[in-house]
N, C-alpha and C. Protein backbone atom coordinates (compact mmCIF):
# COMPACT_ATOMS: atom_id res chain seq x y z
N UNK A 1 -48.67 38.97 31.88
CA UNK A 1 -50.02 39.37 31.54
C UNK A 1 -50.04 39.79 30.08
N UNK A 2 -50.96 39.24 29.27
CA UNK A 2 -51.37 39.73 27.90
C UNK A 2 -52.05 40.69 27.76
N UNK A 3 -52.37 41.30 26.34
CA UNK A 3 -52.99 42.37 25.96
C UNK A 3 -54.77 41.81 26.58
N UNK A 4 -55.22 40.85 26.33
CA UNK A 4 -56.08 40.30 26.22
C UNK A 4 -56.67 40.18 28.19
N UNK A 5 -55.68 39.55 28.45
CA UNK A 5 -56.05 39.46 30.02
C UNK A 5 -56.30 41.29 31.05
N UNK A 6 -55.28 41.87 30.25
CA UNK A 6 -55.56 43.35 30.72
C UNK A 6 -57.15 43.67 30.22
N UNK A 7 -57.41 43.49 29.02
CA UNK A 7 -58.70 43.83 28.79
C UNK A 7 -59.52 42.95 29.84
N UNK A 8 -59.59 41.86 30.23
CA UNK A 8 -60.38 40.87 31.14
C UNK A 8 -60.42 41.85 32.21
N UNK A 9 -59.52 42.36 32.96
CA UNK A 9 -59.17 42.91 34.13
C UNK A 9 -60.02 43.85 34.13
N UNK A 10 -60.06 44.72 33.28
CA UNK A 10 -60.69 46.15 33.16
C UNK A 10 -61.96 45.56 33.22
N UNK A 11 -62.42 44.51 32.35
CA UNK A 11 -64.13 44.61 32.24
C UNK A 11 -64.62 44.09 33.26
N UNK A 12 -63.70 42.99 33.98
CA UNK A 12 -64.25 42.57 35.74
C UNK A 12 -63.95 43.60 36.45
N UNK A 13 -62.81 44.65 36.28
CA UNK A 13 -63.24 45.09 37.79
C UNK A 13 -64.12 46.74 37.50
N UNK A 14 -63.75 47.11 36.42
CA UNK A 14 -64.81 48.14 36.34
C UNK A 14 -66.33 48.13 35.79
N UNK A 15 -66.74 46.84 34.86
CA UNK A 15 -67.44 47.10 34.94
C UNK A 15 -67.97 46.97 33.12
N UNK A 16 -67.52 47.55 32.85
CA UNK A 16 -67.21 48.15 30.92
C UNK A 16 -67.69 46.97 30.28
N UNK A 17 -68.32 47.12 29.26
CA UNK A 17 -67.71 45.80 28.27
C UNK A 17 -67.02 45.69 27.94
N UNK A 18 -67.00 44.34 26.93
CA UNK A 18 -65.38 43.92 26.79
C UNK A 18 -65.44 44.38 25.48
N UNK A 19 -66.08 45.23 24.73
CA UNK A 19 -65.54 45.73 23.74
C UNK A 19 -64.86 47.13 24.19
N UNK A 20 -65.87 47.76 24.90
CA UNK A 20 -65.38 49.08 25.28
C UNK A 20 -63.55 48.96 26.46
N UNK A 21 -63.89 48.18 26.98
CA UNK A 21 -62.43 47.80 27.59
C UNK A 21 -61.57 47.88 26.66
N UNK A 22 -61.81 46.87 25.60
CA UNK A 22 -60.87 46.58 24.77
C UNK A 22 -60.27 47.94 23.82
N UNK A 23 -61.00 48.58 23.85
CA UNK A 23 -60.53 50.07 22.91
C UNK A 23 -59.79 51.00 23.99
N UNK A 24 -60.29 50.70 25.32
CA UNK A 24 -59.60 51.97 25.84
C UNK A 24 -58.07 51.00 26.00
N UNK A 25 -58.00 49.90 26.40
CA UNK A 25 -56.39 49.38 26.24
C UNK A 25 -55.50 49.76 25.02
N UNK A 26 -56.30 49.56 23.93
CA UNK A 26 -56.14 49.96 22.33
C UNK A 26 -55.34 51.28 22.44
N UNK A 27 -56.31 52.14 23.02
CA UNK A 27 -56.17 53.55 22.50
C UNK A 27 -54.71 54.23 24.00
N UNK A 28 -54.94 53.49 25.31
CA UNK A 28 -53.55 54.00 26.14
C UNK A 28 -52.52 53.37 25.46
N UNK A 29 -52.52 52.29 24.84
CA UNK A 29 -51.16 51.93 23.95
C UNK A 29 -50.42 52.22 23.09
N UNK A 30 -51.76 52.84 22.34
CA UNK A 30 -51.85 53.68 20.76
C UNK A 30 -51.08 55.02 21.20
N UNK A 31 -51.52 55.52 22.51
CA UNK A 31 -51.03 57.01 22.98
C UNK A 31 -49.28 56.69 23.46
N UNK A 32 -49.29 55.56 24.00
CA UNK A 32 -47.91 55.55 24.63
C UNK A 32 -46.80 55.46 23.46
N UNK A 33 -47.43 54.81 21.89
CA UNK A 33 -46.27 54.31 21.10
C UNK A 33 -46.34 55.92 20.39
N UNK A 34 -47.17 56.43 20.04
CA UNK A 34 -46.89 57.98 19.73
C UNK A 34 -46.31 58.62 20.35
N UNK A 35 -46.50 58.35 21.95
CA UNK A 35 -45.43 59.68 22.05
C UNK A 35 -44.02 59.15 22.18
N UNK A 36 -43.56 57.95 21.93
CA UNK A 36 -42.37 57.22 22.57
C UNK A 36 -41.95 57.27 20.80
N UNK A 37 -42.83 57.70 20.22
CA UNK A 37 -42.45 57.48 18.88
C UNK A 37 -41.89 59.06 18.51
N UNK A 38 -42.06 60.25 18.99
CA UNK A 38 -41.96 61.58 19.00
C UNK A 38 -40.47 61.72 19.77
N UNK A 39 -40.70 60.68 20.67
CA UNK A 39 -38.92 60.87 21.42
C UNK A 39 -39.35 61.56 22.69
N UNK A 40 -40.47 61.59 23.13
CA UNK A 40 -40.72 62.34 24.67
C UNK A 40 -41.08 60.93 25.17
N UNK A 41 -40.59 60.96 26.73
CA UNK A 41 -40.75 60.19 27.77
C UNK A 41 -42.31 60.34 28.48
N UNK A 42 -42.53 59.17 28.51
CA UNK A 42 -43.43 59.02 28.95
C UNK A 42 -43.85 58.16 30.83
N UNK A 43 -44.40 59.23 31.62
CA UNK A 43 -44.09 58.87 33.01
C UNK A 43 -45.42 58.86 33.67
N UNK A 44 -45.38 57.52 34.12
CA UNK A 44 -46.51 57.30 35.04
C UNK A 44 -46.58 57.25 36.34
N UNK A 45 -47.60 58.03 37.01
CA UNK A 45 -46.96 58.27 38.62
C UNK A 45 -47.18 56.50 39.19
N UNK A 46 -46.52 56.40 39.97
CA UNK A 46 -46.20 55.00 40.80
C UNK A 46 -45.80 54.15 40.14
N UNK A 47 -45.86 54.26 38.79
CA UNK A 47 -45.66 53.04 38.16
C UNK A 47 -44.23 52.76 37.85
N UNK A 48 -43.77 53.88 37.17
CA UNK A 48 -42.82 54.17 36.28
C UNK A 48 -42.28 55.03 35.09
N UNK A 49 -41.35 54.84 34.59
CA UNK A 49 -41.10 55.90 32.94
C UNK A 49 -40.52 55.35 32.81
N UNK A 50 -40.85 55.66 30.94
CA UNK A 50 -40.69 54.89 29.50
C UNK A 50 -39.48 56.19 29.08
N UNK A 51 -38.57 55.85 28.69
CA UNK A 51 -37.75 57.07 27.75
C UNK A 51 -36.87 56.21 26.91
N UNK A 52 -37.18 57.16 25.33
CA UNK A 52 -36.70 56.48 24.11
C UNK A 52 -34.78 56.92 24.35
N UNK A 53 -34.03 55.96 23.95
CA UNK A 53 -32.58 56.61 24.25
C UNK A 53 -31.81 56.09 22.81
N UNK A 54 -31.19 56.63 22.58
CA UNK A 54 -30.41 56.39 20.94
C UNK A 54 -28.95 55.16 21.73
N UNK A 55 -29.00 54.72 20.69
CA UNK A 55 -27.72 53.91 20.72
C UNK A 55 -26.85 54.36 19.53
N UNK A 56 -25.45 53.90 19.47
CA UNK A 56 -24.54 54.51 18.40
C UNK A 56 -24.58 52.99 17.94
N UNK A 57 -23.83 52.87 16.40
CA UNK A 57 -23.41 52.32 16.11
C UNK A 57 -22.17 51.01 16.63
N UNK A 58 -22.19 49.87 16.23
CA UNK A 58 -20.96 49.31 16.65
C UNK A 58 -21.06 48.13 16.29
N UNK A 59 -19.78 47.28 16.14
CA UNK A 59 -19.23 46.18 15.99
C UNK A 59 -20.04 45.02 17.04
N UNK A 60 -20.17 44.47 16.19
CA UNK A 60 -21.16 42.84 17.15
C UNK A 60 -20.87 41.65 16.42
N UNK A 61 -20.81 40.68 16.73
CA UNK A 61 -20.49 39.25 15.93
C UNK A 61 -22.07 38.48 15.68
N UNK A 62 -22.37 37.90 14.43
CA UNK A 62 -23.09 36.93 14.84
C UNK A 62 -22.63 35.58 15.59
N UNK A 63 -23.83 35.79 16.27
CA UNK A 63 -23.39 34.52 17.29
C UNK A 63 -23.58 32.72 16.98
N UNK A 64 -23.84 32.63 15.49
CA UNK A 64 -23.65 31.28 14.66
C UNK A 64 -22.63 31.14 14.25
N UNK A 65 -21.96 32.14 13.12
CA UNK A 65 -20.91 32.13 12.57
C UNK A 65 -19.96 32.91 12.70
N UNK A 66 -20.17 33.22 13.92
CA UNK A 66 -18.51 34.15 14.34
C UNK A 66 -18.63 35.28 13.51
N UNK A 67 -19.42 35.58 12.72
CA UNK A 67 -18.34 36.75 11.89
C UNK A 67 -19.24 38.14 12.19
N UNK A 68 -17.87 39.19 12.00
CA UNK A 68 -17.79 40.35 12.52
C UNK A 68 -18.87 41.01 11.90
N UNK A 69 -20.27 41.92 12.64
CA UNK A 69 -21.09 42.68 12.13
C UNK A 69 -20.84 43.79 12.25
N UNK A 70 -21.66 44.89 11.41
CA UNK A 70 -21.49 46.07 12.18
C UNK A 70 -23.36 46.22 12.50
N UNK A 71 -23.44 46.72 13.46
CA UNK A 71 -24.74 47.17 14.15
C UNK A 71 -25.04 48.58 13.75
N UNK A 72 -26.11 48.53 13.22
CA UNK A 72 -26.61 50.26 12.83
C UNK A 72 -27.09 51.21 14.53
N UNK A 73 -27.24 52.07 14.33
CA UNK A 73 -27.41 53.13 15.31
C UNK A 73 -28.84 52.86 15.37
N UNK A 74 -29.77 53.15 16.40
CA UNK A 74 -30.93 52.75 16.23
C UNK A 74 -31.37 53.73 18.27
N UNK A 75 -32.61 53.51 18.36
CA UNK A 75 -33.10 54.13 19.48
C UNK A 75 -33.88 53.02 19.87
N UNK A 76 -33.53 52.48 21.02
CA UNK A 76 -34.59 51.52 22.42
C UNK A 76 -35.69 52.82 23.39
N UNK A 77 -36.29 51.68 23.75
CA UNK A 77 -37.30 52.34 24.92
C UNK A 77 -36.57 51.45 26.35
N UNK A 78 -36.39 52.03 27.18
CA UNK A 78 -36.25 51.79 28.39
C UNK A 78 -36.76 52.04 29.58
N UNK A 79 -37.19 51.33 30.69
CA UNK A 79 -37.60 51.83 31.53
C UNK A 79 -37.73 51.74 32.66
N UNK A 80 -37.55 52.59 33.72
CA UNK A 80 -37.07 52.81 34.75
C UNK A 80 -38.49 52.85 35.99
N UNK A 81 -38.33 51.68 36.63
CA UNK A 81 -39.82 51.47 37.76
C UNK A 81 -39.27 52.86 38.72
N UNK A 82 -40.84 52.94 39.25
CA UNK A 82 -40.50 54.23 40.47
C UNK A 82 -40.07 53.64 41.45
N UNK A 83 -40.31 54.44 42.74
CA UNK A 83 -39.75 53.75 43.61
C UNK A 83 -40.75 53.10 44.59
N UNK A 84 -41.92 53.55 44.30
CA UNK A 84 -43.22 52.83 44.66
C UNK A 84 -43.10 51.01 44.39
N UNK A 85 -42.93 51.22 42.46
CA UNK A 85 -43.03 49.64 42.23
C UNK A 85 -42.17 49.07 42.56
N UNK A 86 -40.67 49.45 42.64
CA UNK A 86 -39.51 48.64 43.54
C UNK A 86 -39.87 48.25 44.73
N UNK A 87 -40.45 49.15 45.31
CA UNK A 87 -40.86 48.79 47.10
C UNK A 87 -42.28 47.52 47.06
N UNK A 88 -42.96 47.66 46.30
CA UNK A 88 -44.09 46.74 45.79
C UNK A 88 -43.29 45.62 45.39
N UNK A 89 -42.34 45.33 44.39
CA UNK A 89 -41.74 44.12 43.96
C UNK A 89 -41.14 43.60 44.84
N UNK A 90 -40.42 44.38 45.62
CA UNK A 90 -39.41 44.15 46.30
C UNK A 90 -40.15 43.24 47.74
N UNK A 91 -40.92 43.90 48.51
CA UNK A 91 -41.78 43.62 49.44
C UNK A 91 -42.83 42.11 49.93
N UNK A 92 -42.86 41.76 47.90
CA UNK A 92 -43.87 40.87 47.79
C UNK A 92 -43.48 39.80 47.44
N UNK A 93 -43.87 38.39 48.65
CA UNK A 93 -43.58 37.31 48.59
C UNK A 93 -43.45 36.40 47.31
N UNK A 94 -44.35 36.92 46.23
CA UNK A 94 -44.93 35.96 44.79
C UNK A 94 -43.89 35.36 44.38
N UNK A 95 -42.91 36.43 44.24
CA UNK A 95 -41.76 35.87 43.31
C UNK A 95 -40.90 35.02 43.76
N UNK A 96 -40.75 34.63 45.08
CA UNK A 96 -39.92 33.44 46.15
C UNK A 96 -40.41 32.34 45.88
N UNK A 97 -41.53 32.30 45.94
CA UNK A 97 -42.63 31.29 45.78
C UNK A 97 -42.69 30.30 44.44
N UNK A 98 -42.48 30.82 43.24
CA UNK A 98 -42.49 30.58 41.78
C UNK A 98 -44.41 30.24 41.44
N UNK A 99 -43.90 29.54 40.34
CA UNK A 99 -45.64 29.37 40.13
C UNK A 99 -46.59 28.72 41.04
């Protein structure tokens, strides 16, 4: 799903226009990269949590020319489904199926 189709979603099923849809997607995204940007986790009931985690430094190769890198230290977002959406993924035929 795209940024774009989430906005579709919102304005069919609630109702909104699609401008006003389109800002409130804007603005929960805008909220999630601030606070993931502050270093607090961010947790949604049923859905899941977002938490920023540091990585160290280390040795990596490029994978064209073999040769030895070093990798800077840097922080990912990761995130961990509840156990709601596991039981939802898990449960639901779609993905057996393919397209």
């Amino acid at each position: 799903m795209t940024k774009t189709e989430l906005v579709e979603a919102i304005y069919e099923e609630l109702g909104f226009s699609k401008k006003m849809s389109a800002e409130i997607v804007e603005k929960v995204f805008e909220t999630l990269k601030e606070t993931l940007a502050r270093g607090e986790p961010v947790k949604i009931s049923s859905f899941g949590r977002f938490v920023v985690r540091g990585k160290r430094a280390r040795k990596g190769r490029n994978p064209h020319t073999g040769a030895e890198i070093l990798l800077e230290a840097r922080r990912v977002v990761t995130f961990r489904p509840s156990q709601t959406l596991k039981k939802l993924l898990n449960d639901a035929d779609v993905w057996r199926t393919g397209p």
